[in-house]
Protein backbone atom coordinates (compact mmCIF):
# COMPACT_ATOMS: atom_id res chain seq x y z
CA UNK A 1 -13.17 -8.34 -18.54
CA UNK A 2 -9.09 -8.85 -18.28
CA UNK A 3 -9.32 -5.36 -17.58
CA UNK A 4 -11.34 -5.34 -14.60
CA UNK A 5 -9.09 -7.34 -12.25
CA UNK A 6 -6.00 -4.73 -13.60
CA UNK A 7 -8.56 -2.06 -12.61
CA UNK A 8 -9.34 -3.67 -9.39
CA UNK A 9 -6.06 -3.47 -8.54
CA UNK A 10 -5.20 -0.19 -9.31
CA UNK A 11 -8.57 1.22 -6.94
CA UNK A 12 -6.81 -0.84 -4.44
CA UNK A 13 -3.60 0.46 -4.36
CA UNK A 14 -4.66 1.15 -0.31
CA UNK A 15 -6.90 -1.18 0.14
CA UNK A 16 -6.90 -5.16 1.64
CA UNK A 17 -8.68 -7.37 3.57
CA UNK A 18 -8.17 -10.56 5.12
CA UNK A 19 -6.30 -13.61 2.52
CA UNK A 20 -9.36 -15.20 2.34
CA UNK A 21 -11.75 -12.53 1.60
CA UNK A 22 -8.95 -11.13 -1.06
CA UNK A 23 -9.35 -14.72 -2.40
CA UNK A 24 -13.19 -14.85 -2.54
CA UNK A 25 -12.92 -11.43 -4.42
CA UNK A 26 -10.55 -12.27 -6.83
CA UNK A 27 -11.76 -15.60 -8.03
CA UNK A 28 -15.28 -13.71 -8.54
CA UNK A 29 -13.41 -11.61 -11.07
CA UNK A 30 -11.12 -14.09 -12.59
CA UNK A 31 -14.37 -16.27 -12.78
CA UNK A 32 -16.63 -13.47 -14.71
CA UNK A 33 -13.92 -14.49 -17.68
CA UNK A 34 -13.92 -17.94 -17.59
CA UNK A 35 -11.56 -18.59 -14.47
CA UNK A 36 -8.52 -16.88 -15.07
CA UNK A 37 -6.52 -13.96 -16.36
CA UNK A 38 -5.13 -13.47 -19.89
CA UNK A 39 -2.21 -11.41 -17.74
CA UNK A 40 -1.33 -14.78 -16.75
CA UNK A 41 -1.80 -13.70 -13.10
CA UNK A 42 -2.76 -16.15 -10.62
CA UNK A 43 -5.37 -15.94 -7.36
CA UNK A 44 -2.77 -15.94 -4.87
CA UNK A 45 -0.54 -13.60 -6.93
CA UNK A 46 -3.47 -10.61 -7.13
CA UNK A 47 -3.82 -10.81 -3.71
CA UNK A 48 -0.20 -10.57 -2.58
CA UNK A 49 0.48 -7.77 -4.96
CA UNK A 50 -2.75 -6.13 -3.26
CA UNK A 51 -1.22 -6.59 0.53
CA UNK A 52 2.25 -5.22 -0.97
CA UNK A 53 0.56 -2.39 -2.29
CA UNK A 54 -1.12 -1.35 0.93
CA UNK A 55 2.32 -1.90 2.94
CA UNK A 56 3.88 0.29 0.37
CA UNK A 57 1.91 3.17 0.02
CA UNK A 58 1.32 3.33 3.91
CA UNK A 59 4.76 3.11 4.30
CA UNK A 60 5.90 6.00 1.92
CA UNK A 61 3.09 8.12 3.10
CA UNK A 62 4.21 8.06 6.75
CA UNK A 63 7.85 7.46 6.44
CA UNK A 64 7.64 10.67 4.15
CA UNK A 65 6.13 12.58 6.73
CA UNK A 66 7.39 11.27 9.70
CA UNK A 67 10.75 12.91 9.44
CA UNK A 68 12.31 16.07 9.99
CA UNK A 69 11.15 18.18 7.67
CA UNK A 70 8.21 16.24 6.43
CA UNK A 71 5.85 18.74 6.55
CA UNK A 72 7.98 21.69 7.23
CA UNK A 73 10.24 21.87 4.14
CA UNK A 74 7.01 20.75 1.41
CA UNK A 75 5.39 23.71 -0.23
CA UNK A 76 2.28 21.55 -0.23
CA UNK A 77 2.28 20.38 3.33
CA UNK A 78 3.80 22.94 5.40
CA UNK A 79 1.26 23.88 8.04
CA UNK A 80 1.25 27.83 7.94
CA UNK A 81 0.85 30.62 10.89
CA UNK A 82 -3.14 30.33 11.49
CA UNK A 83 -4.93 31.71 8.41
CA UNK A 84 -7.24 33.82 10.81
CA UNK A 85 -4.08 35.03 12.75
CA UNK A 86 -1.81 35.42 9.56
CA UNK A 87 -2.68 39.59 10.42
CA UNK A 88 -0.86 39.19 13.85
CA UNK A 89 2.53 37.36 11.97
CA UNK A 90 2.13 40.48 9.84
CA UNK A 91 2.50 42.53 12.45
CA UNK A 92 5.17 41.08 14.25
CA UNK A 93 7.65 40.72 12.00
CA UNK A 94 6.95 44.66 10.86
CA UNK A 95 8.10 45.42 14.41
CA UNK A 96 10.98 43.15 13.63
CA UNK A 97 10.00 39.83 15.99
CA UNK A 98 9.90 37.57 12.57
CA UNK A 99 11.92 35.32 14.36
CA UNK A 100 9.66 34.64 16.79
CA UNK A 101 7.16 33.40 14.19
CA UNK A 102 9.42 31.37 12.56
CA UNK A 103 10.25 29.41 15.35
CA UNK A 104 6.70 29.14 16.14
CA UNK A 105 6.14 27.69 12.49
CA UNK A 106 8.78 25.49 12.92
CA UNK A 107 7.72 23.75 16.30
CA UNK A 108 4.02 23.71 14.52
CA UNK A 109 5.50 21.30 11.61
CA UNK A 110 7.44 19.32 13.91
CA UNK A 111 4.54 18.71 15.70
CA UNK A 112 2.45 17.46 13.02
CA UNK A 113 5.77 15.43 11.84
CA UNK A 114 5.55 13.84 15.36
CA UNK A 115 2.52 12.48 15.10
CA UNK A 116 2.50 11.49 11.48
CA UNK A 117 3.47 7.97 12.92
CA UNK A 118 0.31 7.04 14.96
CA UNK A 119 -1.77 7.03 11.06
CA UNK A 120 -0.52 3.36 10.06
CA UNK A 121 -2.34 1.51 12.96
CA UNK A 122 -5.31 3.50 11.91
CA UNK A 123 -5.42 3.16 8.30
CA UNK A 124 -5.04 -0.96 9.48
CA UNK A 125 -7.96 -1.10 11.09
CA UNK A 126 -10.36 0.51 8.66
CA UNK A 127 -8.30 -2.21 6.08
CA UNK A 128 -9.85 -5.07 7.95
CA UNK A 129 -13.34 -3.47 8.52
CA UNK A 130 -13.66 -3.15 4.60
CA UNK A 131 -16.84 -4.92 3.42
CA UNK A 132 -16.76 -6.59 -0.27
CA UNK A 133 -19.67 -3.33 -1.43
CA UNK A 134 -16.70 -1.00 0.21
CA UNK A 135 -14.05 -2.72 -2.88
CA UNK A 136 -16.97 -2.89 -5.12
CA UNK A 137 -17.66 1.34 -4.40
CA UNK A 138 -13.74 1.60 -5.39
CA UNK A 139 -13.42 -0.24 -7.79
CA UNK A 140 -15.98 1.92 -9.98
CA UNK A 141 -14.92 5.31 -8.27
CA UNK A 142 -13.07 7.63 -9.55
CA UNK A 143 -8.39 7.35 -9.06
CA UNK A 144 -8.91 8.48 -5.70
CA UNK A 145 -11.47 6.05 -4.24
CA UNK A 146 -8.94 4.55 -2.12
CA UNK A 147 -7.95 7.59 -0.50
CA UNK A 148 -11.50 9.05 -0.33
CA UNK A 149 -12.54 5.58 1.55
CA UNK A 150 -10.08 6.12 3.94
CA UNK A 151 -10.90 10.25 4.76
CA UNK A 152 -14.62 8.68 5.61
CA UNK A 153 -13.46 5.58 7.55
CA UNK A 154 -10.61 7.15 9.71
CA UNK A 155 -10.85 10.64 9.90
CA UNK A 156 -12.55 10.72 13.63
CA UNK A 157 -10.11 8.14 14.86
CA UNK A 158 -7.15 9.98 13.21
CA UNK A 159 -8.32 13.16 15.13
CA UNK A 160 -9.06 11.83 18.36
CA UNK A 161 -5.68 10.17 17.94
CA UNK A 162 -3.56 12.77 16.84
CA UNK A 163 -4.90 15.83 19.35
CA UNK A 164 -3.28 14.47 22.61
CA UNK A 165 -0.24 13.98 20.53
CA UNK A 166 0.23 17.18 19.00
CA UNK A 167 -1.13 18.57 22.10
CA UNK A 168 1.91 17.22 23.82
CA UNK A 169 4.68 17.71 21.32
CA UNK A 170 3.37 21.45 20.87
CA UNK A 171 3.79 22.11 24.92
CA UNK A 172 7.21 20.06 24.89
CA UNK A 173 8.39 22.03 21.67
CA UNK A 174 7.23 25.33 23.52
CA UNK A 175 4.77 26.11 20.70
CA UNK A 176 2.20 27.17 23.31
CA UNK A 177 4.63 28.97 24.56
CA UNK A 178 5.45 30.68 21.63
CA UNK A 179 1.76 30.99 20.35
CA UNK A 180 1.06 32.65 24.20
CA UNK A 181 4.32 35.26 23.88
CA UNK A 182 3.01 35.76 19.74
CA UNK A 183 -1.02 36.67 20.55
CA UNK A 184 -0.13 38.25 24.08
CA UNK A 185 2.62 40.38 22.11
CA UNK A 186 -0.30 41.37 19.19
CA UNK A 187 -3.22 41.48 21.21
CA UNK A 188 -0.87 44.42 23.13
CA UNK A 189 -0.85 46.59 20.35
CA UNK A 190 -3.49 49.33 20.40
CA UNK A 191 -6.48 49.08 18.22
CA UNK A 192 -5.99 46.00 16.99
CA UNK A 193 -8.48 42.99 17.06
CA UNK A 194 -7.77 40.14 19.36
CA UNK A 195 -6.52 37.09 18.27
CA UNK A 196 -7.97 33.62 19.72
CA UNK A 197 -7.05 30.57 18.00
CA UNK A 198 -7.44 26.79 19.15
CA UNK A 199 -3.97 26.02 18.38
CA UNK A 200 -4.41 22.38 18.82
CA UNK A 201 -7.34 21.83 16.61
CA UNK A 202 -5.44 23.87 13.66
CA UNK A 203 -2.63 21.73 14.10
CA UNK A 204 -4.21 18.25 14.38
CA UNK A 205 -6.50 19.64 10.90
CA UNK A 206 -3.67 20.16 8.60
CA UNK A 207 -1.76 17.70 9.96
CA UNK A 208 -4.72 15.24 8.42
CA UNK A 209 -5.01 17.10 5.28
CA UNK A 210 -1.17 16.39 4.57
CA UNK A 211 -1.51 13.25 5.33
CA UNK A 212 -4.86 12.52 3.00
CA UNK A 213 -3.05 14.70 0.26
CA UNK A 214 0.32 12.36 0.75
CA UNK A 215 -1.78 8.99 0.03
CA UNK A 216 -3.54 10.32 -2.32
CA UNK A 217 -0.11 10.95 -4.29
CA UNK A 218 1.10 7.43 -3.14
CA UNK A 219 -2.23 6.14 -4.72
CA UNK A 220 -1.44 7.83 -8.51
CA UNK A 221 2.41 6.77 -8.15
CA UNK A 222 1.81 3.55 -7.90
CA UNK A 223 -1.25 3.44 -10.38
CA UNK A 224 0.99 5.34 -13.17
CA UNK A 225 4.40 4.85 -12.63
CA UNK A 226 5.91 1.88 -13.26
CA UNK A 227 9.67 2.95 -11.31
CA UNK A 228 6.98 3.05 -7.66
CA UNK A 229 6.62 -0.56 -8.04
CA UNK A 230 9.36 -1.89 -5.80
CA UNK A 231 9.37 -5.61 -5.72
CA UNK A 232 8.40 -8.10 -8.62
CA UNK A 233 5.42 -8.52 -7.82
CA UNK A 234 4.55 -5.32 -7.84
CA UNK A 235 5.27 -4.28 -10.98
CA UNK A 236 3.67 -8.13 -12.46
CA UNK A 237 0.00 -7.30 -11.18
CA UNK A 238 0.32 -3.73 -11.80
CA UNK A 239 2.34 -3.65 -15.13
CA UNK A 240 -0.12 -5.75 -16.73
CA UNK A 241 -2.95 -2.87 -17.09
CA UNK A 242 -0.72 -1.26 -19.82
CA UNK A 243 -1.00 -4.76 -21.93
């Protein structure tokens, strides 16, 4: 039973609630094996090393996107010309206006990087409104519980949230500008289909699949990898599930 405070732990890599309720949580486990930990652990100490968790996988996540370049220069994240519009890119830079969709691509990323920021809050407030059944659900999920809690919990609010944002940094960036001048240019050319894309809604959806995929890699770093757990505590509650 050692093993399922380690394992509560790990499932919780993004995931707290208030001290007390961490408490109430944590002695039910410690008391399932007779009131404490052979790890040596104490109450107070799971807890803590839960809340420094959460700060520092939020933290990486957004810090790593919020940046220039965040999304832009990762393989993984880069938010691409619109799939359904990737024929009028084509196009373009046959007639030799690549340029022009590189900039575009450019002002997408640094829209999404822009906005990255607003997430933390978010992510805060579905922490507090965690029930015990929520940790319970997580603790016997699968590595990415945490992160999978966290798409269900926050996904409307990180939408609604991020729209007027990206909205606003793609107009002060002159991406609609550039999107306007790219599908006005395209839509020109004889026999070709017209291209209609909500620019804004493309952009706020990738932007929240880069995120999710980010703390979902923050989640496994800190689960496996004993060099992501930056303080003492740290790597005392979460070094002890290789004992």
């Amino acid at each position: 039973m050692k093993k399922s405070i380690l394992l509560y732990s790990l499932a919780c890599v993004f995931v707290t609630t208030s001290c007390d309720e961490l408490l109430q949580i944590a002695t039910e486990v410690q008391n399932e094996v007779g009131g404490s930990s052979d790890s040596g652990l104490s109450i107070s100490e799971i807890a803590s090393g839960l809340k420094e968790a959460l700060e520092v996988g939020t933290g990486n996540t957004v810090s790593t996107l919020n940046k220039a370049g965040g999304y832009l220069n990762s393989p993984e994240l880069k938010i691409p010309f619109p799939p359904d519009a990737q024929r009028a890119a084509d196009k373009l830079r046959d007639i030799g206006m690549g340029s022009l969709v590189d900039n575009f691509e450019t002002s997408l990323n640094t829209a999404a990087e822009n906005a990255a920021i607003k997430a933390k809050p978010i992510f805060i407030n579905a922490i507090k409104g965690m029930t015990f059944d929520d940790a319970r659900k997580i603790l016997q999920g699968p590595d990415d519980a945490a992160t999978e809690y966290f798409k269900q919990k926050t996904s409307a609010s990180l939408f609604s949230t991020f729209t007027p944002d990206i909205k606003t940094a793609l107009d002060n960036a002159n991406v609609t500008k550039y999107w306007s001048k790219i599908t006005s240019t395209y839509n020109k050319i004889p026999l070709v289909e017209a291209v209609e894309t909500d620019l804004t809604k493309y952009a706020t959806n990738k932007a929240m699949d880069g995120l999710f995929l980010t703390l979902e890699k923050e989640e496994k770093k800190i689960r496996e990898n004993p060099a992501d757990r930056v303080t003492d505590l740290l790597k005392k509650v979460f070094g002890s599930v290789a004992k």
